[in-house]
Protein backbone atom coordinates (compact mmCIF):
# COMPACT_ATOMS: atom_id res chain seq x y z
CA UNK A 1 -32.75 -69.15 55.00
CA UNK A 2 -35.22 -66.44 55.91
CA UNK A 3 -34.76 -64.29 58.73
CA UNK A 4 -36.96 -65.31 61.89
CA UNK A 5 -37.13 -61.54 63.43
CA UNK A 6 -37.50 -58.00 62.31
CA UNK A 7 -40.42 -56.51 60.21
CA UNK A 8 -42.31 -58.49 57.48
CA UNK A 9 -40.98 -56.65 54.08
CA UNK A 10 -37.57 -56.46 55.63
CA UNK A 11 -37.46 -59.84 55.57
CA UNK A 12 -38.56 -60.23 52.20
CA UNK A 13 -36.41 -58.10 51.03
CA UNK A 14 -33.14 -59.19 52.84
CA UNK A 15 -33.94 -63.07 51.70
CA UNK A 16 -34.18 -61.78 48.10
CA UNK A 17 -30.68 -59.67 48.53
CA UNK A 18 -29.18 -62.08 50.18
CA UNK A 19 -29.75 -65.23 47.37
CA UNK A 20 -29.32 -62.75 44.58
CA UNK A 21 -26.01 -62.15 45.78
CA UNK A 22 -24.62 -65.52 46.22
CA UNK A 23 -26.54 -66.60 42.87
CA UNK A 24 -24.93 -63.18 41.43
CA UNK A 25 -21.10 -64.49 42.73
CA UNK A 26 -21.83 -68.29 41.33
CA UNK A 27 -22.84 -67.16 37.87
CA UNK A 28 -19.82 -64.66 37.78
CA UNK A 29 -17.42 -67.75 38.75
CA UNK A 30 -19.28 -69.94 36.35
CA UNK A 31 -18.96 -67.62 33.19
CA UNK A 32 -15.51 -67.05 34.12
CA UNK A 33 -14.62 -70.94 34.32
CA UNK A 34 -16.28 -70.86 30.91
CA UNK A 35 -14.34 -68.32 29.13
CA UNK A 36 -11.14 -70.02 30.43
CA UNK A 37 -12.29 -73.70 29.26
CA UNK A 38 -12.90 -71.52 25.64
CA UNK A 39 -9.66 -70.12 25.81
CA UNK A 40 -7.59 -73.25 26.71
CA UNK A 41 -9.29 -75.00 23.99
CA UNK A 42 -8.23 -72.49 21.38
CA UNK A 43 -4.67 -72.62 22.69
CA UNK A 44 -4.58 -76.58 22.69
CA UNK A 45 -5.64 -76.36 19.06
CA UNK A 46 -3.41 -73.91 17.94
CA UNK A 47 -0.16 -75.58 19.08
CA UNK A 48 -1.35 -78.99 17.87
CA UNK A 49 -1.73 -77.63 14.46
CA UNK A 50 1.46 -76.15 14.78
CA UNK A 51 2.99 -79.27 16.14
CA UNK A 52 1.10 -81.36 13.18
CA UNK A 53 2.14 -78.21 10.00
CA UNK A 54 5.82 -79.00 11.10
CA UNK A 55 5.87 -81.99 11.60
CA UNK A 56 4.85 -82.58 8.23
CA UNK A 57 6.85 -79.92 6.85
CA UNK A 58 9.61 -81.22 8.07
CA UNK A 59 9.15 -85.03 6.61
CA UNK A 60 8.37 -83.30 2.99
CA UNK A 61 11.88 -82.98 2.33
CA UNK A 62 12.95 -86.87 3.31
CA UNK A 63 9.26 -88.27 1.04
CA UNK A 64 10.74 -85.86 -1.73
CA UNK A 65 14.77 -87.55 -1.81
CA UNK A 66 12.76 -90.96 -1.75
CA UNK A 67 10.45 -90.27 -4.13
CA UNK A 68 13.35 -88.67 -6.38
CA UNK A 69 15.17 -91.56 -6.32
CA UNK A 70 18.88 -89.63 -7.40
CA UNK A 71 17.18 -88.31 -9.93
CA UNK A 72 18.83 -84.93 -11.43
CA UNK A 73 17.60 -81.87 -9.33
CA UNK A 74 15.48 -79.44 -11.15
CA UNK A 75 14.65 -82.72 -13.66
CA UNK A 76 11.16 -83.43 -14.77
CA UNK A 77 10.77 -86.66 -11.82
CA UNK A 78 13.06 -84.41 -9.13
CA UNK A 79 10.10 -81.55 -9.54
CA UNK A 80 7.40 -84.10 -9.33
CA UNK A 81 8.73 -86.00 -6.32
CA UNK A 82 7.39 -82.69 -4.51
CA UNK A 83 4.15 -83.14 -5.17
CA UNK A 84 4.17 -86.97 -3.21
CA UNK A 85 3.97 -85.48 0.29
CA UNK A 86 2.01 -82.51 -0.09
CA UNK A 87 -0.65 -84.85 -1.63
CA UNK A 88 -0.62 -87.03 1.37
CA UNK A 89 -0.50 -83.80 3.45
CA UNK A 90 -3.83 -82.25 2.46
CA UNK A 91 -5.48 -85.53 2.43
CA UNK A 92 -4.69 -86.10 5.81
CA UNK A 93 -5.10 -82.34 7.17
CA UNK A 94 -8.51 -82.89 5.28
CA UNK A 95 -9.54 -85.87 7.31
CA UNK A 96 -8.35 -84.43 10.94
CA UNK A 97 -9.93 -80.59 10.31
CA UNK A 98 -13.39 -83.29 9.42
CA UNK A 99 -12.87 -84.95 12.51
CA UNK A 100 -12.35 -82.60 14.66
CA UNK A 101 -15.59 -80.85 13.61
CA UNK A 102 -17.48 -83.71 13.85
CA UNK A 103 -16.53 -84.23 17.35
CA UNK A 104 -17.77 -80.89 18.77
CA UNK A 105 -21.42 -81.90 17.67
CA UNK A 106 -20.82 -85.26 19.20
CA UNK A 107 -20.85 -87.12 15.41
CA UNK A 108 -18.49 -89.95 15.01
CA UNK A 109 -16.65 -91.08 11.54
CA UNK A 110 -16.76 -94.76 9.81
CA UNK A 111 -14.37 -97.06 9.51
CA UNK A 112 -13.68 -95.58 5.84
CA UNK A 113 -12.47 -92.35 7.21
CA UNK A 114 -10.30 -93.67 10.10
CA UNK A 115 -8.60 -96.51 7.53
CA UNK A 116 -8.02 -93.55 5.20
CA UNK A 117 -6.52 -91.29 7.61
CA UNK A 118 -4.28 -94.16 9.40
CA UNK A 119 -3.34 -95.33 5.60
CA UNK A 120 -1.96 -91.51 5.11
CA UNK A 121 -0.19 -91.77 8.23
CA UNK A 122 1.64 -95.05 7.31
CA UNK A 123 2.37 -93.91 4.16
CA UNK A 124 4.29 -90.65 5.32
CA UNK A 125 6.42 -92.92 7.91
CA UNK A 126 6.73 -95.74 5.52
CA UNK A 127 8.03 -93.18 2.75
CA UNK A 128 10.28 -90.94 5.79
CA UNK A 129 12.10 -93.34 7.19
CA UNK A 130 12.83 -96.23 4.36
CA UNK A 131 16.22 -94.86 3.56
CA UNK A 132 17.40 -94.57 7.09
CA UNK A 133 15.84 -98.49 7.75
CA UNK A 134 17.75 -99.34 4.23
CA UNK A 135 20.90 -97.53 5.63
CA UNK A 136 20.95 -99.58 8.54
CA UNK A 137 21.35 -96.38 10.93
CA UNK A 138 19.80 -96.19 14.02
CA UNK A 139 21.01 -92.80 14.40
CA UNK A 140 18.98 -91.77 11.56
CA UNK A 141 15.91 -93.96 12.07
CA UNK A 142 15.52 -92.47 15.42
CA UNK A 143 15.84 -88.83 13.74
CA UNK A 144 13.32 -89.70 10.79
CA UNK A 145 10.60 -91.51 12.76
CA UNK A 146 9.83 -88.84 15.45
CA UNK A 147 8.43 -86.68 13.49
CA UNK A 148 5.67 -88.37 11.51
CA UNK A 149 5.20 -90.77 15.47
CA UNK A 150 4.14 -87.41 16.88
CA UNK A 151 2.59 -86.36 13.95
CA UNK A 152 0.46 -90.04 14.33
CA UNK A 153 -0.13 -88.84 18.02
CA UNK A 154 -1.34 -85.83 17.68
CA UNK A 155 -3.54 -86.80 15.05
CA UNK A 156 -5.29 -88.95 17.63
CA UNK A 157 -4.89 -86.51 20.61
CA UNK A 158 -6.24 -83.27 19.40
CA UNK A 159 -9.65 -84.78 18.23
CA UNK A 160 -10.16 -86.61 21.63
CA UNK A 161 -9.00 -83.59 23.40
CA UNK A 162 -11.08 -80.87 21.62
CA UNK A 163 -14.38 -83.14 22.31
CA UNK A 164 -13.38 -83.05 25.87
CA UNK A 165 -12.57 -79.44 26.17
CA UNK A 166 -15.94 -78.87 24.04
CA UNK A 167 -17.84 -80.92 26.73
CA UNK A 168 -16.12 -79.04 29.52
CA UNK A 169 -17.14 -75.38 27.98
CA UNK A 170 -20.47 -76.92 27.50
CA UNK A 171 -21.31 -77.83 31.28
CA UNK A 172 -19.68 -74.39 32.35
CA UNK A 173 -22.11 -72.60 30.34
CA UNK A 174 -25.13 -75.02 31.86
CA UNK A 175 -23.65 -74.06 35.19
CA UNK A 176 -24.23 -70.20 33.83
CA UNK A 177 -27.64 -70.42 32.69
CA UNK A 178 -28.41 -72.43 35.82
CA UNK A 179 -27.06 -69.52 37.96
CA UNK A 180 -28.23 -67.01 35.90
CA UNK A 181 -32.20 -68.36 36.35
CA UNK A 182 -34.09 -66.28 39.19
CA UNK A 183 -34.83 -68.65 42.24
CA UNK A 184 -38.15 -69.07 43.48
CA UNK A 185 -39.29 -68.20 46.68
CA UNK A 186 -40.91 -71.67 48.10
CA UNK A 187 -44.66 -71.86 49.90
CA UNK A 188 -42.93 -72.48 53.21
CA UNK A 189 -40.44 -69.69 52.70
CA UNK A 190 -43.41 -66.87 52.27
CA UNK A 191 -45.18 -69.00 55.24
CA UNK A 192 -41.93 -68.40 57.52
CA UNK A 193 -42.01 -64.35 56.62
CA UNK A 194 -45.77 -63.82 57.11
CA UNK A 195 -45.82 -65.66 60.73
CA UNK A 196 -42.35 -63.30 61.58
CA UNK A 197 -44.71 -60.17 60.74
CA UNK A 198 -47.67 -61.20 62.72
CA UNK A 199 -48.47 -59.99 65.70
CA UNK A 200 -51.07 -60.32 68.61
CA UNK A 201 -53.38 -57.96 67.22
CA UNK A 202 -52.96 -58.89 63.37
CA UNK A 203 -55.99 -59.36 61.09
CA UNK A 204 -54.71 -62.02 58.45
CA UNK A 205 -56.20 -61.28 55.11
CA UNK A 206 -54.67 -62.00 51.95
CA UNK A 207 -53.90 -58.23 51.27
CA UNK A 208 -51.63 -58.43 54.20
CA UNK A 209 -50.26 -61.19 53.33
CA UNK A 210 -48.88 -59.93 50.13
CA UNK A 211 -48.18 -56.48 51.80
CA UNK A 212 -45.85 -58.35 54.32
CA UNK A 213 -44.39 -61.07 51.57
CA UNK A 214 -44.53 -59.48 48.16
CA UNK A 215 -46.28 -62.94 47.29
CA UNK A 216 -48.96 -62.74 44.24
CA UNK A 217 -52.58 -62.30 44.31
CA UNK A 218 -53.50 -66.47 44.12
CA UNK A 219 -50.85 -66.97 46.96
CA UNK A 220 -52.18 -64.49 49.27
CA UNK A 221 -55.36 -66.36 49.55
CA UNK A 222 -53.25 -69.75 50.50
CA UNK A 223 -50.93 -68.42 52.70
CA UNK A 224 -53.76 -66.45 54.74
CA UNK A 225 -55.93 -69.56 55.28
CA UNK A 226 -52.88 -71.67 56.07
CA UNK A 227 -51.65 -68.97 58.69
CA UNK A 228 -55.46 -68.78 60.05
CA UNK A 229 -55.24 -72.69 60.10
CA UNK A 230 -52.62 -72.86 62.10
CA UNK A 231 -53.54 -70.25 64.82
């Protein structure tokens, strides 16, 4: 609020200083909540990639002895059962990088690309775990299923999650910019600091109205007759 006492430019100027500092502290918080949104986000898609790289990396090995079938290593069909999960791979890595770009400009997929991606999902479990299932060890279903199950998680999560984060970052910054914009000094507020500055003797004329308030020209004239108005 403005000051009620104490010369008229003084109290322009303290009411000025005194918002541009709190408006000054807000936008430094704001930028800073920001910049840690942005960084969290990076971090939260780095380790799901990781999570998701490994994951498959790991289930290459079990798609490649199914997909071999006992055939002879280094034989023509033991070489090409390699290529089965890497195909699957980069289809599906394809599909979530999409996604995930989509969803920071607020776009979402058809049913097309979600059957697609869930169908390369399936497939790696289906192909990961059918010789533990034919096996009849629960041991080793257990062991071959986790992967490609968090793999089929964090497929989901790290779209929904980088949206979010992305819609976090993006009020922060609207919280900067909104900080950041000079506030404007209202009618009343100029009103308050010209009637503090006027004394007995006073002659109110719009030049000393904008002497005392730092108000412009088309102001002055307002404020004066609303200050003669009211005496």
């Amino acid at each position: 609020m403005v000051a009620a006492g104490g010369a008229g430019p003084a109290c322009a100027v303290r009411f000025v200083h005194a918002d541009a500092g709190v408006d000054g502290d807000y936008a430094g918080r704001s930028a800073m909540s920001a910049e840690s949104v942005e960084t969290v986000a990076a971090q939260v898609d780095r380790l799901c990639w990781t999570g998701i790289l490994l994951g498959l990396a790991f289930t290459m090995t079990n798609v490649q002895g199914f997909a071999a079938a006992g055939a002879a290593p280094w034989s023509l069909p033991w070489l090409a059962a390699w290529l089965l999960d890497p195909m699957v791979s980069l289809v599906l890595l394809a599909i979530l990088r999409a996604e995930q770009v989509l969803a920071r400009h607020g776009v979402r997929t058809g049913g097309w690309v979600r059957a697609a991606k869930w169908f390369a999902l399936a497939a790696t479990y289906v192909m990961n775990t059918w010789a533990a299932y034919a096996a009849g060890s629960a041991a080793s279903v257990v062991l071959h299923s986790v992967p490609p199950l968090v793999v089929f998680v964090a497929a989901e999560a790290v779209t929904d999650l980088r949206d979010k984060l992305g819609e976090a970052a993006g009020r922060a910054s609207k919280c900067v910019e909104a900080a950041a914009s000079p506030r404007r000094t209202t009618f009343a507020e100029y009103l308050a600091v010209a009637r503090a500055a006027r004394k007995r003797d006073t002659v109110v004329t719009p030049a000393w109205v904008r002497e005392v308030t730092g108000c412009s020209r088309g102001l002055s004239s307002k404020l004066a007759a609303a200050l003669k108005a009211a005496s």
